[in-house]
N, C-alpha and C. Protein backbone atom coordinates (compact mmCIF):
# COMPACT_ATOMS: atom_id res chain seq x y z
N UNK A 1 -21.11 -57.59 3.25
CA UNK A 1 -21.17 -58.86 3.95
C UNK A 1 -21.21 -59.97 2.90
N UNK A 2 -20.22 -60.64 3.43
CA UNK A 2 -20.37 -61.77 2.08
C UNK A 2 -21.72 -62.64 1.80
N UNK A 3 -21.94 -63.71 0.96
CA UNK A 3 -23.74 -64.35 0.76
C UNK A 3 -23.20 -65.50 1.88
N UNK A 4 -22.15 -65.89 2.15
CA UNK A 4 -22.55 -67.47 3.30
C UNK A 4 -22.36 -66.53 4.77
N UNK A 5 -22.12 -65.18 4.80
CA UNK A 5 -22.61 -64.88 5.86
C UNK A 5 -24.31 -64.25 5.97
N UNK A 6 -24.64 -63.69 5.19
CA UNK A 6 -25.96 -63.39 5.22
C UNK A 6 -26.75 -64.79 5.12
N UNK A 7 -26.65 -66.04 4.42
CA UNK A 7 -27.46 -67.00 5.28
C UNK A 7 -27.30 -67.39 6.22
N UNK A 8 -26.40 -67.84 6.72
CA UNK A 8 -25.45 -67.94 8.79
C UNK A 8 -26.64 -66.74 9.48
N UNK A 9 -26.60 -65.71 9.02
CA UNK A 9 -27.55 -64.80 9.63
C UNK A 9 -29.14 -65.11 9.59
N UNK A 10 -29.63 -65.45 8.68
CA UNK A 10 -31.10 -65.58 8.11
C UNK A 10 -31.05 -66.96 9.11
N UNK A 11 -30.39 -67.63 8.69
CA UNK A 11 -30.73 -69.25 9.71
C UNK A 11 -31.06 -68.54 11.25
N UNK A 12 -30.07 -67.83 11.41
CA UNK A 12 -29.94 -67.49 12.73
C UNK A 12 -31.40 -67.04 13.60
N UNK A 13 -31.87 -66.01 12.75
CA UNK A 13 -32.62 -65.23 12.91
C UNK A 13 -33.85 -66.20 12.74
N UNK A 14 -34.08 -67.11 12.11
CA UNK A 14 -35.33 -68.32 11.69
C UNK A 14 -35.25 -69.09 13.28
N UNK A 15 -34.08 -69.51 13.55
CA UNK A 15 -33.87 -69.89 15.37
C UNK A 15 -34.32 -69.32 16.21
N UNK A 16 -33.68 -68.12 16.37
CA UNK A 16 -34.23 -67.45 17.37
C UNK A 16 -36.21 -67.12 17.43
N UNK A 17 -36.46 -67.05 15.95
CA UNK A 17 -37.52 -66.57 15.68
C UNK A 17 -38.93 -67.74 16.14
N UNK A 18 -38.13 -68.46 15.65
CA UNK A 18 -39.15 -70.05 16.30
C UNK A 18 -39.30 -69.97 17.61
N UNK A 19 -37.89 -69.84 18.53
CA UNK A 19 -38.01 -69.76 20.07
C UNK A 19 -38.82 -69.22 20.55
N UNK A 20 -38.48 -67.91 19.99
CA UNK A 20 -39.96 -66.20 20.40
C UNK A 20 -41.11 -66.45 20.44
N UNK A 21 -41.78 -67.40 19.13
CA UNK A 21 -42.54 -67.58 18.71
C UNK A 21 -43.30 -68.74 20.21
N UNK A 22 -42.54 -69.78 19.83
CA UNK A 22 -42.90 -70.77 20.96
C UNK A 22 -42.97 -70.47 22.14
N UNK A 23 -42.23 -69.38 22.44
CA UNK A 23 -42.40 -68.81 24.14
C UNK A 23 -43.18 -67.87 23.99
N UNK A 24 -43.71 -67.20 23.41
CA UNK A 24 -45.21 -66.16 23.11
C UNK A 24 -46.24 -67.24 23.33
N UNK A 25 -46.71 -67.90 22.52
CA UNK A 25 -47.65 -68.89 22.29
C UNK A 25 -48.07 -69.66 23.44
N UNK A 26 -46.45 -69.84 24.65
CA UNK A 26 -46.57 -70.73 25.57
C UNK A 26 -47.32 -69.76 26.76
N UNK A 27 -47.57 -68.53 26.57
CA UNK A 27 -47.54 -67.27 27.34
C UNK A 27 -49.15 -67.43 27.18
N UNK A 28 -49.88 -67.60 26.30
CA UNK A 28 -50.98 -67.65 25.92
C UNK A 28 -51.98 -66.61 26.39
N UNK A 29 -51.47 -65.40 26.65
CA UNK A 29 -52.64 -63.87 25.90
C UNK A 29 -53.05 -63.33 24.94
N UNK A 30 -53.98 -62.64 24.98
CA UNK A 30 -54.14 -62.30 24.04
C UNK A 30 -53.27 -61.37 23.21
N UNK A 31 -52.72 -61.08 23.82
CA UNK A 31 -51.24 -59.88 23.34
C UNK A 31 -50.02 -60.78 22.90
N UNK A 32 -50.00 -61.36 23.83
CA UNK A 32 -48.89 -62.18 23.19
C UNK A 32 -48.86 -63.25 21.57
N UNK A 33 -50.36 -63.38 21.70
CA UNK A 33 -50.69 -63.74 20.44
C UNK A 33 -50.67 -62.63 19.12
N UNK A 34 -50.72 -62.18 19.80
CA UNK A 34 -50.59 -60.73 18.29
C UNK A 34 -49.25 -60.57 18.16
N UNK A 35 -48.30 -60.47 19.13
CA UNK A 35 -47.11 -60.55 18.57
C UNK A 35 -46.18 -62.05 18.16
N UNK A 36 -46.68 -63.05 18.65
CA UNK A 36 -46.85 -64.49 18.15
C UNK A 36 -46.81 -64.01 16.24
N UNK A 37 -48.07 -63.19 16.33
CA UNK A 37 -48.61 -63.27 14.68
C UNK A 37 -47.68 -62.38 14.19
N UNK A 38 -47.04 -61.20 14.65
CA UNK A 38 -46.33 -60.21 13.63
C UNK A 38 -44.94 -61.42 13.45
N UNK A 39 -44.12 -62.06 14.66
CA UNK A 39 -43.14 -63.00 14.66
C UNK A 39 -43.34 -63.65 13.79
N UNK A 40 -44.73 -64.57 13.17
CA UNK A 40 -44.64 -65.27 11.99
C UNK A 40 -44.54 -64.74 10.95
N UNK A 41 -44.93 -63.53 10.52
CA UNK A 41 -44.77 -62.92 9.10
C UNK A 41 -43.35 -62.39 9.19
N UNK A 42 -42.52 -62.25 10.35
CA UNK A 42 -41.03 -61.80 9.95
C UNK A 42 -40.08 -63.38 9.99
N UNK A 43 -40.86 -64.09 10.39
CA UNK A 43 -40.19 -65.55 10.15
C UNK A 43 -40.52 -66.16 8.73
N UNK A 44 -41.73 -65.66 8.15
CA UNK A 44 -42.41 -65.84 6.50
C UNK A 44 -41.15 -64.90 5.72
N UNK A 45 -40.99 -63.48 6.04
CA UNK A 45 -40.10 -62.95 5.29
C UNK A 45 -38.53 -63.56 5.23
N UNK A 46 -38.35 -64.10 6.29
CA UNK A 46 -36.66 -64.18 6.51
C UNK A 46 -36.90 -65.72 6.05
N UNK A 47 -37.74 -66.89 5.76
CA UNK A 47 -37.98 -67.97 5.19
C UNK A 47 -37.52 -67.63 3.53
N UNK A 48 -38.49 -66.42 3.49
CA UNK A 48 -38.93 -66.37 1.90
C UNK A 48 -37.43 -66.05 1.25
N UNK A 49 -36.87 -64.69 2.08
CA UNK A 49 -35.27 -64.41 1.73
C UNK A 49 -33.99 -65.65 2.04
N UNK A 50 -34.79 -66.32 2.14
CA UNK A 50 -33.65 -67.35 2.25
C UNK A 50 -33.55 -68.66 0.97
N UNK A 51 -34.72 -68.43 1.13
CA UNK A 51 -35.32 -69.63 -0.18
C UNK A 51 -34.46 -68.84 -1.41
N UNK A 52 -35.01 -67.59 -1.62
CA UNK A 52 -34.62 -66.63 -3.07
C UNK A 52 -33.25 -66.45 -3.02
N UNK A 53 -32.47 -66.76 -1.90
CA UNK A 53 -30.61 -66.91 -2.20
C UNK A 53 -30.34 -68.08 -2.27
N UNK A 54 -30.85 -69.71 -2.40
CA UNK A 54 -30.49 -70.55 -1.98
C UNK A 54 -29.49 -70.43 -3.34
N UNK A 55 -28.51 -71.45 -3.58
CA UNK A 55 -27.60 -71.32 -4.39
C UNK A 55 -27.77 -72.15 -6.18
């Protein structure tokens, strides 16, 4: 896969990931908050991998 498609992807995935995030949160259980929390550390990873390709 070429590198301007793997960021097209990482952006992608940071979008969707915010949405999840915001509609968990808006859900407000306690369950949904735990996966609220795993969503932020895979939105921390796919942040962090995006930063470390910037050009």
């Amino acid at each position: 896969m070429s590198p301007e498609m793997l960021k097209y992807s990482r952006i992608m995935r940071i979008v969707v990931l915010l949405f999840f995030i915001g509609y968990l949160l808006w859900q407000g259980t306690g369950l949904t908050y735990f996966f609220a929390a795993v969503c932020a550390l895979f939105l921390a990873a796919t942040c962090y991998q995006l930063w470390q390709s910037r050009d």
